[in-house]
N, C-alpha and C. Protein backbone atom coordinates (compact mmCIF):
# COMPACT_ATOMS: atom_id res chain seq x y z
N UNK A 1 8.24 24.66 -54.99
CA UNK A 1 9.52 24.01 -55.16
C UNK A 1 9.37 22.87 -56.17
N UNK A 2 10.49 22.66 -57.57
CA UNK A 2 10.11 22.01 -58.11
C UNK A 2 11.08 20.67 -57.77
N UNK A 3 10.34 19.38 -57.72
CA UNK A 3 11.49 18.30 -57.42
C UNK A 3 12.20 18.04 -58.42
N UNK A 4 13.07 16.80 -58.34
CA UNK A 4 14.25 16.63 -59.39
C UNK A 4 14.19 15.48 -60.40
N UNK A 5 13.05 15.34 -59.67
CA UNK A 5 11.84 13.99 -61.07
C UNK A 5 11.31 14.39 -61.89
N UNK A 6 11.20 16.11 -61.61
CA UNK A 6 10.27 17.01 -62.42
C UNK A 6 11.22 17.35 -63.39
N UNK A 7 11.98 17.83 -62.92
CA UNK A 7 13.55 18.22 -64.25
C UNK A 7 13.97 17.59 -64.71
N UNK A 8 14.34 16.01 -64.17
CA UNK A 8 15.34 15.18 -64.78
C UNK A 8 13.96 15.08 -66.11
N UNK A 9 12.74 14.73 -65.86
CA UNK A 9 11.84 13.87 -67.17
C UNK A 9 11.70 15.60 -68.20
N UNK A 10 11.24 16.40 -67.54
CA UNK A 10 11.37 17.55 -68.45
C UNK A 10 12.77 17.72 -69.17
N UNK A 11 13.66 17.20 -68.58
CA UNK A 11 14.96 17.40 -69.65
C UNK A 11 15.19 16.32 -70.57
N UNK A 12 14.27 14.89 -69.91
CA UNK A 12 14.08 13.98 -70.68
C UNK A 12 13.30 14.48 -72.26
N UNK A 13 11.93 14.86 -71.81
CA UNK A 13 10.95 15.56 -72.74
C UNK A 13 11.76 16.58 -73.76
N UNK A 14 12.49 17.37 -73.41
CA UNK A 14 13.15 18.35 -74.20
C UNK A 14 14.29 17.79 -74.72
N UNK A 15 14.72 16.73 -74.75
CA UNK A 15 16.03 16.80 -75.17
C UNK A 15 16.29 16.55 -76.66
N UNK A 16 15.59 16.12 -77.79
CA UNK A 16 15.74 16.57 -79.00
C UNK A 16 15.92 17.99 -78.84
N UNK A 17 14.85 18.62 -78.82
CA UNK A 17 15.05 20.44 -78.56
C UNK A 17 16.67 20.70 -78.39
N UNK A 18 17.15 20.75 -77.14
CA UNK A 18 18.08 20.94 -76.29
C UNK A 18 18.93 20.11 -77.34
N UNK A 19 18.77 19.45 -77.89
CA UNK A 19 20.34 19.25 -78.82
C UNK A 19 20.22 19.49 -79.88
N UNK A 20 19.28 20.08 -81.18
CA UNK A 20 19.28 20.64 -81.96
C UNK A 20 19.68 22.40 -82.19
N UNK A 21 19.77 22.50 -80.58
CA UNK A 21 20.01 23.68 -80.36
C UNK A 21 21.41 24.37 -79.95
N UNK A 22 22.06 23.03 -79.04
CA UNK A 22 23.13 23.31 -78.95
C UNK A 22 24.32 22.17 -79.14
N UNK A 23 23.71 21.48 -80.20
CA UNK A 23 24.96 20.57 -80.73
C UNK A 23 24.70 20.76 -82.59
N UNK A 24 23.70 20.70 -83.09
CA UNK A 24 23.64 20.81 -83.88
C UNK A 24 23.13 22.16 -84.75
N UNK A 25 22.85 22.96 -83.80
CA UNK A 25 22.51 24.49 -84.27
C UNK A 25 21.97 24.90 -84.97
N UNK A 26 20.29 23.77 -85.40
CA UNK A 26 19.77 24.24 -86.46
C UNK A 26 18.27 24.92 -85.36
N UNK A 27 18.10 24.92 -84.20
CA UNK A 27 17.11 25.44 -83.72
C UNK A 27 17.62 26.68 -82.90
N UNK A 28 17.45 27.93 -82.71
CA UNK A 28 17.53 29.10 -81.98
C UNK A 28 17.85 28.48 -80.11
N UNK A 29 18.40 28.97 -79.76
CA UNK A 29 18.95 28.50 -78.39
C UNK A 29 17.35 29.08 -77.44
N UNK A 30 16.73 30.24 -77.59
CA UNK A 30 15.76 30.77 -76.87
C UNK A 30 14.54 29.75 -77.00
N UNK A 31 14.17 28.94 -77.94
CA UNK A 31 13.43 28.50 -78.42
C UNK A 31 13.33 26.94 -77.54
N UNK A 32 14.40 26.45 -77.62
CA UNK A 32 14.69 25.43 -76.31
C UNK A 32 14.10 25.73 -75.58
N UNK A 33 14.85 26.46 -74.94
CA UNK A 33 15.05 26.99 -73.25
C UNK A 33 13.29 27.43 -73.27
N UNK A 34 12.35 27.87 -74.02
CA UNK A 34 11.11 28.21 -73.89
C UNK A 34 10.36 26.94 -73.82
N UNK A 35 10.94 25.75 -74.63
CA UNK A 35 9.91 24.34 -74.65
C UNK A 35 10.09 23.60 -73.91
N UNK A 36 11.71 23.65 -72.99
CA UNK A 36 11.88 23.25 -71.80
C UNK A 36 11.13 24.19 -70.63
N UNK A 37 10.95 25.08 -70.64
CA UNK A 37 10.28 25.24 -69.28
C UNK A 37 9.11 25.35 -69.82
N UNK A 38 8.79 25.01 -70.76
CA UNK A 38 6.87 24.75 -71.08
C UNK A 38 6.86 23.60 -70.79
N UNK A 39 7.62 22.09 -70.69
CA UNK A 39 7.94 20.92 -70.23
C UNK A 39 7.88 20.42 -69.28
N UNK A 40 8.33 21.57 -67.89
CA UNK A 40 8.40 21.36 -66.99
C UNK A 40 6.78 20.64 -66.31
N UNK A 41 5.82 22.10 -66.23
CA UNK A 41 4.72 21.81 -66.05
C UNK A 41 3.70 20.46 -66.60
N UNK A 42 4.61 20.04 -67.59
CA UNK A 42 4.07 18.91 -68.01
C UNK A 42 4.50 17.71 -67.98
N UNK A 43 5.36 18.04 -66.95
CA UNK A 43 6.53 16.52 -66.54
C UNK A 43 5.76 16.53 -64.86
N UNK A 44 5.50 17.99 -64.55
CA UNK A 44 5.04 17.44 -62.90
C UNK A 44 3.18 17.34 -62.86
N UNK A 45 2.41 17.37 -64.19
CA UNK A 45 1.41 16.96 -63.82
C UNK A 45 1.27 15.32 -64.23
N UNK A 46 2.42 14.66 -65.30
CA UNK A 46 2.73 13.61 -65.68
C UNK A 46 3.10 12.69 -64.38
N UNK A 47 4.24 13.30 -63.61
CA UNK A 47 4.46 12.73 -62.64
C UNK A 47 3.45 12.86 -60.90
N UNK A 48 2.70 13.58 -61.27
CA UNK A 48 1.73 13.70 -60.53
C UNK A 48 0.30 12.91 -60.44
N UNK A 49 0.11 12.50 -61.76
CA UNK A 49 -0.78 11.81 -61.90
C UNK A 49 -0.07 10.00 -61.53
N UNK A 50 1.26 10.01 -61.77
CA UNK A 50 1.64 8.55 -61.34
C UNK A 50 1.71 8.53 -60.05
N UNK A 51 1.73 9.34 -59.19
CA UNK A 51 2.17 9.42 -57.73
C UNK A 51 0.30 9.31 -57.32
N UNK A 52 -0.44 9.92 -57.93
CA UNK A 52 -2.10 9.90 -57.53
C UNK A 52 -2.68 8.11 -57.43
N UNK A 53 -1.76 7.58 -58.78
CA UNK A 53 -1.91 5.99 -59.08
C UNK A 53 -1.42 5.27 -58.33
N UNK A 54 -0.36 5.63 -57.92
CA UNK A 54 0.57 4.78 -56.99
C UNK A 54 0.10 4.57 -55.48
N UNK A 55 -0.41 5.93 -55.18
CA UNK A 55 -1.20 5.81 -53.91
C UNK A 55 -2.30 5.47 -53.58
N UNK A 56 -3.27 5.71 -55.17
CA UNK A 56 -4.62 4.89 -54.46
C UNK A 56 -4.73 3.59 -54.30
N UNK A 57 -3.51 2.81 -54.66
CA UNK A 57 -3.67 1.49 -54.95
C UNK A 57 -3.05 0.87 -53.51
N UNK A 58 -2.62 1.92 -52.87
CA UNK A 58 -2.27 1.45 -51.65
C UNK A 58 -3.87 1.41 -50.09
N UNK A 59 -4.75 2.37 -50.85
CA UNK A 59 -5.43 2.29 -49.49
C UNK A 59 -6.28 0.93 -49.00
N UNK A 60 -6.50 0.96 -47.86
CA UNK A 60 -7.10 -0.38 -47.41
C UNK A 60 -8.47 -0.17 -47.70
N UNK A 61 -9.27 -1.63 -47.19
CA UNK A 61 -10.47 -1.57 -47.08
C UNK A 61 -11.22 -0.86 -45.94
């Protein structure tokens, strides 16, 4: 299941793409939609590694 921290920053990540594609129409619409979900995976190991940071800094002695 992917969360919605994972999409919102992957749509963050893509969004030149995603509007060259469909506001300004100089990039192929498939071509997006392929670098956005190549994005994805790289928004939840991005956000995965902050959640790894966030928690070790919580453990005790």
């Amino acid at each position: 299941m992917v969360r919605w921290s994972t999409i919102v920053l992957a749509l963050v990540l893509s969004t030149p793409m995603l509007w060259q594609a469909l506001v300004d129409q100089t990039l192929p619409v498939d071509t997006a939609v392929v670098r956005f979900v190549l994005a994805l995976p790289i928004a939840a190991i991005l956000l995965g590694l902050v959640r790894a940071a966030a928690g070790s800094g919580s453990r005790g002695d």
